[in-house]
Protein backbone atom coordinates (compact mmCIF):
# COMPACT_ATOMS: atom_id res chain seq x y z
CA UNK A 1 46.41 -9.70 28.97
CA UNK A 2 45.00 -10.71 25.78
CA UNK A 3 43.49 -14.20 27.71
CA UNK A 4 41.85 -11.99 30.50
CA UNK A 5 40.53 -9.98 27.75
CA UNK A 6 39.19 -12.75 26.05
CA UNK A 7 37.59 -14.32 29.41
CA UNK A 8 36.03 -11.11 29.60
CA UNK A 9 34.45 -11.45 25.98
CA UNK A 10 33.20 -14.97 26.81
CA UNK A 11 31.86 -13.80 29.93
CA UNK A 12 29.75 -10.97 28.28
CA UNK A 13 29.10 -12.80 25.30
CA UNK A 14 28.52 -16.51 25.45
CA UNK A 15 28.85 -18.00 28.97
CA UNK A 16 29.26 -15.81 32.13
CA UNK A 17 26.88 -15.49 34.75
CA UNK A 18 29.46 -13.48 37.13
CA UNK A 19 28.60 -9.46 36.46
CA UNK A 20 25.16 -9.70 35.18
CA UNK A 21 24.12 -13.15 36.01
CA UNK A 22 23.08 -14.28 32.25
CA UNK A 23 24.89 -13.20 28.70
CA UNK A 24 23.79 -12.77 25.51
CA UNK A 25 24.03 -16.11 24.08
CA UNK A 26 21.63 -17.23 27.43
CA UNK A 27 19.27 -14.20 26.32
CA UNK A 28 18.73 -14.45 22.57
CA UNK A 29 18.61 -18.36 22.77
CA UNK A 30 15.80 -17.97 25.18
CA UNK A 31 13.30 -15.89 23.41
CA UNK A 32 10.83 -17.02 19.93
CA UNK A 33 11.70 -14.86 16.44
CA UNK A 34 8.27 -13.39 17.33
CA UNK A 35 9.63 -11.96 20.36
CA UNK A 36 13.03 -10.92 19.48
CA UNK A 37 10.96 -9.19 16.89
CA UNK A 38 8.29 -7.42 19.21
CA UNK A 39 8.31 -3.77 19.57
CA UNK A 40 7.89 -2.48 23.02
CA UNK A 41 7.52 1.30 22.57
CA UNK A 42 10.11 2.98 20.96
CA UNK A 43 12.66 0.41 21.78
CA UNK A 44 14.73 -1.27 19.55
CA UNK A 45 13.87 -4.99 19.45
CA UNK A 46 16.11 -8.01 20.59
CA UNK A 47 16.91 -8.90 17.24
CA UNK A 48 17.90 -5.47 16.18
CA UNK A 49 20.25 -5.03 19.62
CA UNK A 50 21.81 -9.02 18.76
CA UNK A 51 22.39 -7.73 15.22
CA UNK A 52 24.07 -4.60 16.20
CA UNK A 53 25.89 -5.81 18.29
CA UNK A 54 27.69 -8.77 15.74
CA UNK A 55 27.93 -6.07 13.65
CA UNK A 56 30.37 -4.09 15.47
CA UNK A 57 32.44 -7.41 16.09
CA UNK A 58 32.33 -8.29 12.24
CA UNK A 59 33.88 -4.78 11.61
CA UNK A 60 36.78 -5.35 14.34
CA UNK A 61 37.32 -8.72 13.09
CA UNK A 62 37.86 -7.54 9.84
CA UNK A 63 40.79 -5.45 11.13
CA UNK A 64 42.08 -8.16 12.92
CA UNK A 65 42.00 -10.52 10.08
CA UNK A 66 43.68 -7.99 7.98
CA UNK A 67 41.25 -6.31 6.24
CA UNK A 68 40.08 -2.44 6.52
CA UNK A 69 37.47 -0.70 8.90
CA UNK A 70 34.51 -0.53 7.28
CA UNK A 71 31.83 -0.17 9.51
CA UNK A 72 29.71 3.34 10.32
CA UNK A 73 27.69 4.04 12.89
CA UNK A 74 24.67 4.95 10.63
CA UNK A 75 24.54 1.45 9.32
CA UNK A 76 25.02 -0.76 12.66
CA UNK A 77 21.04 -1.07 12.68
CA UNK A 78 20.61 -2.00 9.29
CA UNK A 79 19.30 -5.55 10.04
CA UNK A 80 17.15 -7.26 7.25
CA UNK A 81 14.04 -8.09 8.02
CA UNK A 82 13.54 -11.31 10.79
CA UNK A 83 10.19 -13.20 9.34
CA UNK A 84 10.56 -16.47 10.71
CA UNK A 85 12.40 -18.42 13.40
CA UNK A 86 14.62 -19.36 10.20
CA UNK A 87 15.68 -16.13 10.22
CA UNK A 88 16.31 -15.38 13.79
CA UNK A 89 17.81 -18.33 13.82
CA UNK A 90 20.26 -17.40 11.08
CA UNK A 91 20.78 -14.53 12.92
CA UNK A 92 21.50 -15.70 16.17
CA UNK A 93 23.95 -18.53 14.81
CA UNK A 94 25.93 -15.96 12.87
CA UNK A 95 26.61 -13.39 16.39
CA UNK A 96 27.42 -17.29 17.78
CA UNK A 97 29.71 -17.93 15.63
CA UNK A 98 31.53 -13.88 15.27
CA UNK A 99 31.84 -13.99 18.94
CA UNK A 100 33.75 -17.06 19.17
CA UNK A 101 35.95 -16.26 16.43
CA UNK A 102 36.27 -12.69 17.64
CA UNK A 103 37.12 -13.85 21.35
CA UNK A 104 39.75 -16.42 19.94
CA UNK A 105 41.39 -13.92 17.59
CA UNK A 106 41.76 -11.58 20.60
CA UNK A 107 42.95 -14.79 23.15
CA UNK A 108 45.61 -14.93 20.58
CA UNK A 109 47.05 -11.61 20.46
CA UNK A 110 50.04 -9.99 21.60
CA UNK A 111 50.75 -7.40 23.97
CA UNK A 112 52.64 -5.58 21.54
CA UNK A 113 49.78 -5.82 19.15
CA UNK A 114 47.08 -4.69 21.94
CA UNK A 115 48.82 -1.84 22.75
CA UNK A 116 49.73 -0.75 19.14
CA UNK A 117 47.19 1.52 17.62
CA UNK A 118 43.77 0.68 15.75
CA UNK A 119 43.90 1.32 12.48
CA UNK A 120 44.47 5.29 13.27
CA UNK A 121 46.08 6.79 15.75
CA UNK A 122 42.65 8.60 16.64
CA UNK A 123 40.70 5.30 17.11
CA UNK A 124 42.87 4.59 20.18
CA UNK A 125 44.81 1.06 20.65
CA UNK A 126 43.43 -2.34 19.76
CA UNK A 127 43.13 -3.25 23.66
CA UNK A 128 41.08 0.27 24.23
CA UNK A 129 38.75 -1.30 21.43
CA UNK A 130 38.12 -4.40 22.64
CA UNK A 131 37.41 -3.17 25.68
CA UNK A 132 34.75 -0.72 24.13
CA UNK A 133 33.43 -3.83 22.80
CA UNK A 134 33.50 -5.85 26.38
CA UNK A 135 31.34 -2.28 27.50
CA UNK A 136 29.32 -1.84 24.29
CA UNK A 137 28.15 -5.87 25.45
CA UNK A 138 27.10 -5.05 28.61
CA UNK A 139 25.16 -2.09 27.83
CA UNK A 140 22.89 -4.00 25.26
CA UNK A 141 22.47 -7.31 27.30
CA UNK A 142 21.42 -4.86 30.31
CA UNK A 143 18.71 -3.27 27.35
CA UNK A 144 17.63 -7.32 25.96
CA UNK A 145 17.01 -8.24 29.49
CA UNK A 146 15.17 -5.57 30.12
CA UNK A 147 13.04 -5.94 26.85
CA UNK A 148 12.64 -9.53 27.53
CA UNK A 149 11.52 -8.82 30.43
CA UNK A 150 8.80 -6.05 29.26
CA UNK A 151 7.72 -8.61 26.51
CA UNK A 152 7.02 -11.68 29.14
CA UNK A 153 5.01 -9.15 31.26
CA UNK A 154 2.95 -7.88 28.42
């Protein structure tokens, strides 16, 4: 389980072109820090989707490295400020680099440990939150694409 999971991940992530034909690694690669950076409307930007999305890995990783849940909702948009392809590129390396290590930690689970609970027994079971993870992916690479897509027009 924990390797289809883990395909899944990649797939969403960093290399798969089989559900929605690109991923984010393809997307945020693609674009300039000025346009990960543009505002269209009342959108969020690229940059500010990219970073909230690593930052709900970094917060899982955490638990699967041992350490404690500490991220909130409130905070996952806290991104500092992108002012130069230095810093989108810092940016962009960084959700590189938590995806792969997120998508090996999960390769390497257990069943016993996917099915056991999160933390609390509310939060559901580690395989429940990975796959909110696999979902929470998809839902912001369909929003980039979209963006990207707005931004190229404009």
């Amino acid at each position: 389980m924990s390797k289809d999971l883990s395909h899944r991940l990649r797939e969403v992530l960093l290399n798969g072109q089989w559900i929605a034909h690109t991923n984010f690694k393809d997307q945020i690669t693609s674009v300039t820090w000025e346009q990960a950076t543009q505002k269209v409307g009342n959108l969020n930007t690229i940059a500010s989707l990219t970073f909230h999305v690593c930052y709900y890995l970094k917060g899982l990783l955490n638990v699967f490295e041992g350490g404690s849940l500490d991220i909130k909702d409130k905070y996952s948009f806290d991104m500092p400020d992108i002012r130069s392809a230095a810093d989108w590129n810092d940016l962009v390396n960084d959700f590189l680099i938590t995806s792969e290590k997120f998508i090996t930690h999960v390769e390497s689970m257990d069943d016993s440990v996917l099915h056991g609970p999160f933390v609390r027994e509310e939060y559901g079971t580690y395989l429940r939150n990975i796959e909110a993870q696999i979902e929470h992916g998809y839902y912001h690479l369909g929003q980039i694409t979209l963006i990207k897509k707005l931004i190229q027009e404009s």
